[in-house]
N, C-alpha and C. Protein backbone atom coordinates (compact mmCIF):
# COMPACT_ATOMS: atom_id res chain seq x y z
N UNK A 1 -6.05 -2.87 -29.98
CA UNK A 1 -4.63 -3.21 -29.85
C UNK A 1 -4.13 -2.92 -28.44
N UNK A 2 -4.13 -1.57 -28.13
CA UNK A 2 -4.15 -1.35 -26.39
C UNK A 2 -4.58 -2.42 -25.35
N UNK A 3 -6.18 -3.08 -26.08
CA UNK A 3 -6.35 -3.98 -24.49
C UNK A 3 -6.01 -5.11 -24.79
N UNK A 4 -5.27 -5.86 -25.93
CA UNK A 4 -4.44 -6.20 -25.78
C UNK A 4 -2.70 -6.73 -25.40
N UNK A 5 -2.84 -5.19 -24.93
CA UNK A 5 -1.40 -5.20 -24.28
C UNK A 5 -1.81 -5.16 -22.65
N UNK A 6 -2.41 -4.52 -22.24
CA UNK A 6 -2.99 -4.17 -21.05
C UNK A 6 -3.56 -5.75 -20.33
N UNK A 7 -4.04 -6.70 -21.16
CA UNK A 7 -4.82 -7.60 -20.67
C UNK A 7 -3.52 -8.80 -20.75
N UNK A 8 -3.63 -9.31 -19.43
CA UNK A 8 -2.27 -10.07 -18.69
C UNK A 8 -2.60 -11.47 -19.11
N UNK A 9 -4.02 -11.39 -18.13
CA UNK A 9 -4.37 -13.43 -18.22
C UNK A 9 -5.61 -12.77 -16.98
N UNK A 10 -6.33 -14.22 -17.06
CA UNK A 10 -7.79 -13.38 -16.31
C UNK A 10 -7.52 -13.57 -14.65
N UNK A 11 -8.16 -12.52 -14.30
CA UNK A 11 -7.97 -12.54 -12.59
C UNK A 11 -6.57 -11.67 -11.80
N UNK A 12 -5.60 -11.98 -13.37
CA UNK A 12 -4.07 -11.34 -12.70
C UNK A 12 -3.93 -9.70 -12.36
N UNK A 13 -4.77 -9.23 -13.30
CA UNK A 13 -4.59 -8.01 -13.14
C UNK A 13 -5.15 -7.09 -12.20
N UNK A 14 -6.25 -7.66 -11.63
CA UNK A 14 -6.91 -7.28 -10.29
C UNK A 14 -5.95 -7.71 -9.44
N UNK A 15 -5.49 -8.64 -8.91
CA UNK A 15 -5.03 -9.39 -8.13
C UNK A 15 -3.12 -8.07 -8.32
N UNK A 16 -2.77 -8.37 -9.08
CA UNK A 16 -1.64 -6.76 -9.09
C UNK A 16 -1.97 -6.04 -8.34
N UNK A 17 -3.60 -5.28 -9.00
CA UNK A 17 -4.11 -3.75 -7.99
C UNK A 17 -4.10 -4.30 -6.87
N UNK A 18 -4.90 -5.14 -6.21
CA UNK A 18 -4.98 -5.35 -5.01
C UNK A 18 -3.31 -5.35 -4.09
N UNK A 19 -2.08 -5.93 -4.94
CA UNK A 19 -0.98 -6.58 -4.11
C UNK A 19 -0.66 -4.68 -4.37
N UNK A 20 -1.01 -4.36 -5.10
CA UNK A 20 -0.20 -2.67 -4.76
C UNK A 20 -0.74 -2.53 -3.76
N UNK A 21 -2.14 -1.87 -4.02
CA UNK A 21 -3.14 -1.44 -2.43
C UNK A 21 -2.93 -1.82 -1.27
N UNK A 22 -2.32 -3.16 -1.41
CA UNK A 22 -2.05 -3.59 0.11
C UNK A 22 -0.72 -2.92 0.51
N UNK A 23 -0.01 -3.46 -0.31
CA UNK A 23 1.97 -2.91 -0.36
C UNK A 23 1.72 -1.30 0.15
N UNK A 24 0.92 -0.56 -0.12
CA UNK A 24 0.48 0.72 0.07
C UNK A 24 0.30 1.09 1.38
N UNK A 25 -1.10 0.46 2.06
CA UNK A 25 -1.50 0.62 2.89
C UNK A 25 -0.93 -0.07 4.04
N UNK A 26 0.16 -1.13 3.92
CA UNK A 26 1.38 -1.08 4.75
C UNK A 26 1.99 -0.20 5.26
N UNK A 27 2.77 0.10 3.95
CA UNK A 27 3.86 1.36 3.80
C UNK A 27 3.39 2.83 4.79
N UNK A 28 1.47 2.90 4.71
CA UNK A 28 1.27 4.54 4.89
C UNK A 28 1.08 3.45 6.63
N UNK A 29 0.91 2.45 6.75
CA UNK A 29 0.43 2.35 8.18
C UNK A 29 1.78 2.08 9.10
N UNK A 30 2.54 1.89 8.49
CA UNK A 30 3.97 1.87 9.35
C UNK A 30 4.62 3.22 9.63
N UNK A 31 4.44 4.24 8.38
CA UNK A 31 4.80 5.50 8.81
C UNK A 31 4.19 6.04 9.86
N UNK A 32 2.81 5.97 9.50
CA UNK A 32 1.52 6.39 11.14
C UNK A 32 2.20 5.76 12.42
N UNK A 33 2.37 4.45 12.60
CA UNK A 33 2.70 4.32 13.52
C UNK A 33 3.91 4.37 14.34
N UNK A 34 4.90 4.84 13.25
CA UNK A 34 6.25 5.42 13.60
C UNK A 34 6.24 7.05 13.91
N UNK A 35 5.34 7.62 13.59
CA UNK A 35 5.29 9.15 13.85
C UNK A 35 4.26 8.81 14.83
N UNK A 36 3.25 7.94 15.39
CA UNK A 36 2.75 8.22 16.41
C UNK A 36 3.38 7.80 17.49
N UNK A 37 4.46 6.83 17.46
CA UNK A 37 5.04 6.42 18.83
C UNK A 37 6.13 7.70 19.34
N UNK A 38 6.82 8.05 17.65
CA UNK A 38 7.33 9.60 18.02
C UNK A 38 6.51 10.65 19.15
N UNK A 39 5.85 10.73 18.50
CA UNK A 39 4.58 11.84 19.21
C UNK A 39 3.89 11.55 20.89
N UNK A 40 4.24 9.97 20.47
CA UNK A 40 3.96 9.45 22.14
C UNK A 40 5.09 9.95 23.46
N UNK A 41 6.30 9.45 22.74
CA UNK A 41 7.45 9.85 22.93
C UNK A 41 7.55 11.06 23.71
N UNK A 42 7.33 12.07 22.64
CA UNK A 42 7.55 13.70 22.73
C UNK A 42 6.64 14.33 23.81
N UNK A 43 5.71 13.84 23.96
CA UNK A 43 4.40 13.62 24.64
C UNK A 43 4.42 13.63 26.28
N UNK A 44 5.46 12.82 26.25
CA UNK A 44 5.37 12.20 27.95
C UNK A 44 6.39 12.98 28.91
N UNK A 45 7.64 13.43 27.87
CA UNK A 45 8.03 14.14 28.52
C UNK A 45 7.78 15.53 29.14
């Protein structure tokens, strides 16, 4: 009964994980590069 609720349509539900993972690894790579230009910043002076 569970993987019936769980199971979307074929292919979709990978294709979700993946659009998180990416949405993710955006999110953590924009912070990096906003605290490293900070740090560049802080840096030079």
């Amino acid at each position: 009964m569970t993987t019936q609720l769980l199971y979307i349509g074929p292919g979709l539900g990978v294709g979700s994980i993946i659009l998180i993972l990416l949405i993710g690894a955006i999110v953590l790579f924009s912070l990096g590069y906003i605290i490293f230009l900070k740090a560049k910043r802080f840096f030079k002076k």
